[in-house]
N, C-alpha and C. Protein backbone atom coordinates (compact mmCIF):
# COMPACT_ATOMS: atom_id res chain seq x y z
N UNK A 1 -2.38 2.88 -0.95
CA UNK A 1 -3.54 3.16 -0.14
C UNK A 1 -3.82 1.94 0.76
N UNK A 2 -4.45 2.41 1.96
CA UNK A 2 -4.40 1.23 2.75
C UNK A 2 -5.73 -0.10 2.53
N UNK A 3 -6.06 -0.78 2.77
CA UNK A 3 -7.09 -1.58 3.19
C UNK A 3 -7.88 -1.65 3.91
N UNK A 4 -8.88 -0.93 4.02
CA UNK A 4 -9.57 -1.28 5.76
C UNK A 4 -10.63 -1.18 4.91
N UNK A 5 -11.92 -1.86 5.61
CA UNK A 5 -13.08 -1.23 5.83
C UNK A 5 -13.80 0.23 5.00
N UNK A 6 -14.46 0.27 4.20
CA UNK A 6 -14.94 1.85 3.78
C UNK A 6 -15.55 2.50 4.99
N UNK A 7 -16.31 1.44 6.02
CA UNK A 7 -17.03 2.09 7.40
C UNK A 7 -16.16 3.24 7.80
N UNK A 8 -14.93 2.39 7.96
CA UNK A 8 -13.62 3.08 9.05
C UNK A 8 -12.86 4.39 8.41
N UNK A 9 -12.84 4.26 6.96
CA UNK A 9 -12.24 5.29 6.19
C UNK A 9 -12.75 6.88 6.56
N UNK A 10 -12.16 7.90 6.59
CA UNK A 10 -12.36 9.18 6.73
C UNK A 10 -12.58 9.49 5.46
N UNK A 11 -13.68 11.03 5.38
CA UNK A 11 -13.83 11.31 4.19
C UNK A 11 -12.77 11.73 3.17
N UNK A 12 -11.58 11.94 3.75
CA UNK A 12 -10.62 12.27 2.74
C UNK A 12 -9.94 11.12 2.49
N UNK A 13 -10.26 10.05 3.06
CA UNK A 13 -9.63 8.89 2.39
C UNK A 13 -10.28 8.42 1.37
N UNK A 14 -12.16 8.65 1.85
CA UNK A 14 -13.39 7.67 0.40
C UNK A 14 -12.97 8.75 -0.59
N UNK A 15 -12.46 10.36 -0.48
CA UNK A 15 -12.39 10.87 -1.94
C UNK A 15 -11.19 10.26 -2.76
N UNK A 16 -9.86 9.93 -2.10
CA UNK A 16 -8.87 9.82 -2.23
C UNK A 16 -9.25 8.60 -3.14
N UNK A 17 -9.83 7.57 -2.72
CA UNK A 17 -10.40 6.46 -3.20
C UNK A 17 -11.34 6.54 -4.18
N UNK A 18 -12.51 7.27 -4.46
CA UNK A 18 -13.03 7.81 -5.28
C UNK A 18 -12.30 8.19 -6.55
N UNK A 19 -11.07 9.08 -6.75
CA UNK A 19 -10.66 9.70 -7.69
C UNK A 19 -9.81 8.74 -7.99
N UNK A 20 -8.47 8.02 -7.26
CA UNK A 20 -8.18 6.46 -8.26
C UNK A 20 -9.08 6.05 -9.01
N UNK A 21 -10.33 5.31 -8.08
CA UNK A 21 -11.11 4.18 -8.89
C UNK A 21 -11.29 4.97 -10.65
N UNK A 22 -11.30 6.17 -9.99
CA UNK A 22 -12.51 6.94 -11.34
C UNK A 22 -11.23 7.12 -12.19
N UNK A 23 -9.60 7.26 -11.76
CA UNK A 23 -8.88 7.37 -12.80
C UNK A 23 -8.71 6.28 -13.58
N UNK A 24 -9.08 5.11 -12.68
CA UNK A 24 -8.63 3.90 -13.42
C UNK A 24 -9.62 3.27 -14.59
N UNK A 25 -10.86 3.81 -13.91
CA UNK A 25 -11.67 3.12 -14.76
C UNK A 25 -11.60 3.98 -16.05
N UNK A 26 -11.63 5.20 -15.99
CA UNK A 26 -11.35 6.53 -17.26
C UNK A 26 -10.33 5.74 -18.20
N UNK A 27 -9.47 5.07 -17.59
CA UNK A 27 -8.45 4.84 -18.43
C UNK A 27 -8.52 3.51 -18.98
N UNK A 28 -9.11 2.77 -18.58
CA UNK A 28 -10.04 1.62 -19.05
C UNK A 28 -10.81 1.65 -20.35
N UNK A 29 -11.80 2.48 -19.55
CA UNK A 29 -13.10 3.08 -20.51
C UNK A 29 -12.26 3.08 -22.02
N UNK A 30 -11.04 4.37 -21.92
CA UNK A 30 -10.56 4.86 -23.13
C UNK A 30 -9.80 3.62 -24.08
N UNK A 31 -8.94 3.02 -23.44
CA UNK A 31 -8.56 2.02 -23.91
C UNK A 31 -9.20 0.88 -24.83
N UNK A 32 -10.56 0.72 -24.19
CA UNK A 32 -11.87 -0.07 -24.83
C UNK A 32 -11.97 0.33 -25.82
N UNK A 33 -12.30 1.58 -25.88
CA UNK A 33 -12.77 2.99 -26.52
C UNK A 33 -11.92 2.45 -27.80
N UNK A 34 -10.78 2.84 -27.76
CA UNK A 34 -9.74 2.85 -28.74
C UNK A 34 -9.81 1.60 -29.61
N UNK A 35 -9.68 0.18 -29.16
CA UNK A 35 -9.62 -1.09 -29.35
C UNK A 35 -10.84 -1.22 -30.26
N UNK A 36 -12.19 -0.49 -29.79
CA UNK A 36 -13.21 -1.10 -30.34
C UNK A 36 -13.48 0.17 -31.88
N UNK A 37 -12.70 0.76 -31.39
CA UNK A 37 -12.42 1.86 -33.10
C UNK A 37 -11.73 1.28 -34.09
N UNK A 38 -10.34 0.50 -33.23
CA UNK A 38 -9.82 0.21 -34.13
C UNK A 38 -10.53 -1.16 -35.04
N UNK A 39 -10.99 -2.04 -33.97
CA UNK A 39 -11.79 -3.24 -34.87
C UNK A 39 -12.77 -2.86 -35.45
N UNK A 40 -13.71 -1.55 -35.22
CA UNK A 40 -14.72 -0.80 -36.35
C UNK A 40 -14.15 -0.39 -37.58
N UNK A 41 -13.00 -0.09 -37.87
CA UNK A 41 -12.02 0.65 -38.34
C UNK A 41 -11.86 -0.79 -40.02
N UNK A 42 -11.27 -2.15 -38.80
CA UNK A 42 -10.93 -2.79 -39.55
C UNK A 42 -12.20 -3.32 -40.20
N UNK A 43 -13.18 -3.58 -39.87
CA UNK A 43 -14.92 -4.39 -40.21
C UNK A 43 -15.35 -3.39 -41.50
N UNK A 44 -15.16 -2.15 -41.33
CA UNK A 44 -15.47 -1.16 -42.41
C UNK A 44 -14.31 -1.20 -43.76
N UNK A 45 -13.45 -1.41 -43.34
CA UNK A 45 -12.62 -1.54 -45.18
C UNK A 45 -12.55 -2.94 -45.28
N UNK A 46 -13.18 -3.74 -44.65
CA UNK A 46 -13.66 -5.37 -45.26
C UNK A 46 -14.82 -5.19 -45.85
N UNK A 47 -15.63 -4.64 -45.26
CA UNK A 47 -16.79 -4.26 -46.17
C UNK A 47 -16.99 -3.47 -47.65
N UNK A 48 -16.01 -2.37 -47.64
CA UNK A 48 -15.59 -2.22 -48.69
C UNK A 48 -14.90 -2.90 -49.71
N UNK A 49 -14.01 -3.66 -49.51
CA UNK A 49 -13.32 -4.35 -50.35
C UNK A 49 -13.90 -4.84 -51.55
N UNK A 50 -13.55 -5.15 -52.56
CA UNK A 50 -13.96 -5.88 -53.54
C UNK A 50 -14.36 -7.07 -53.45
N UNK A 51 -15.04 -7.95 -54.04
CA UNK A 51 -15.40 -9.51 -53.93
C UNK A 51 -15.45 -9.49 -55.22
């Protein structure tokens, strides 16, 4: 995708741009998502454990 200006962009370029950003960040989001399950994941059978 090119570089310019959002002024200069046509509307089928800000959607075009729109739906990356939003794929990328989706895929972000999930990734977080995942990471912070898995370290919930691990915090909860430490808590269980025996002492």
């Amino acid at each position: 995708m090119d570089r310019k200006p959002l002024e200069s962009m046509s509307l089928e370029e800000l959607w075009r741009l729109h739906t990356v950003v939003n794929d990328v960040l989706a895929e972000k989001l999930a990734a977080k998502k995942q990471e912070l399950e898995r370290r919930l994941e691990l915090l909860n059978r430490e808590g269980k454990a025996p002492h």
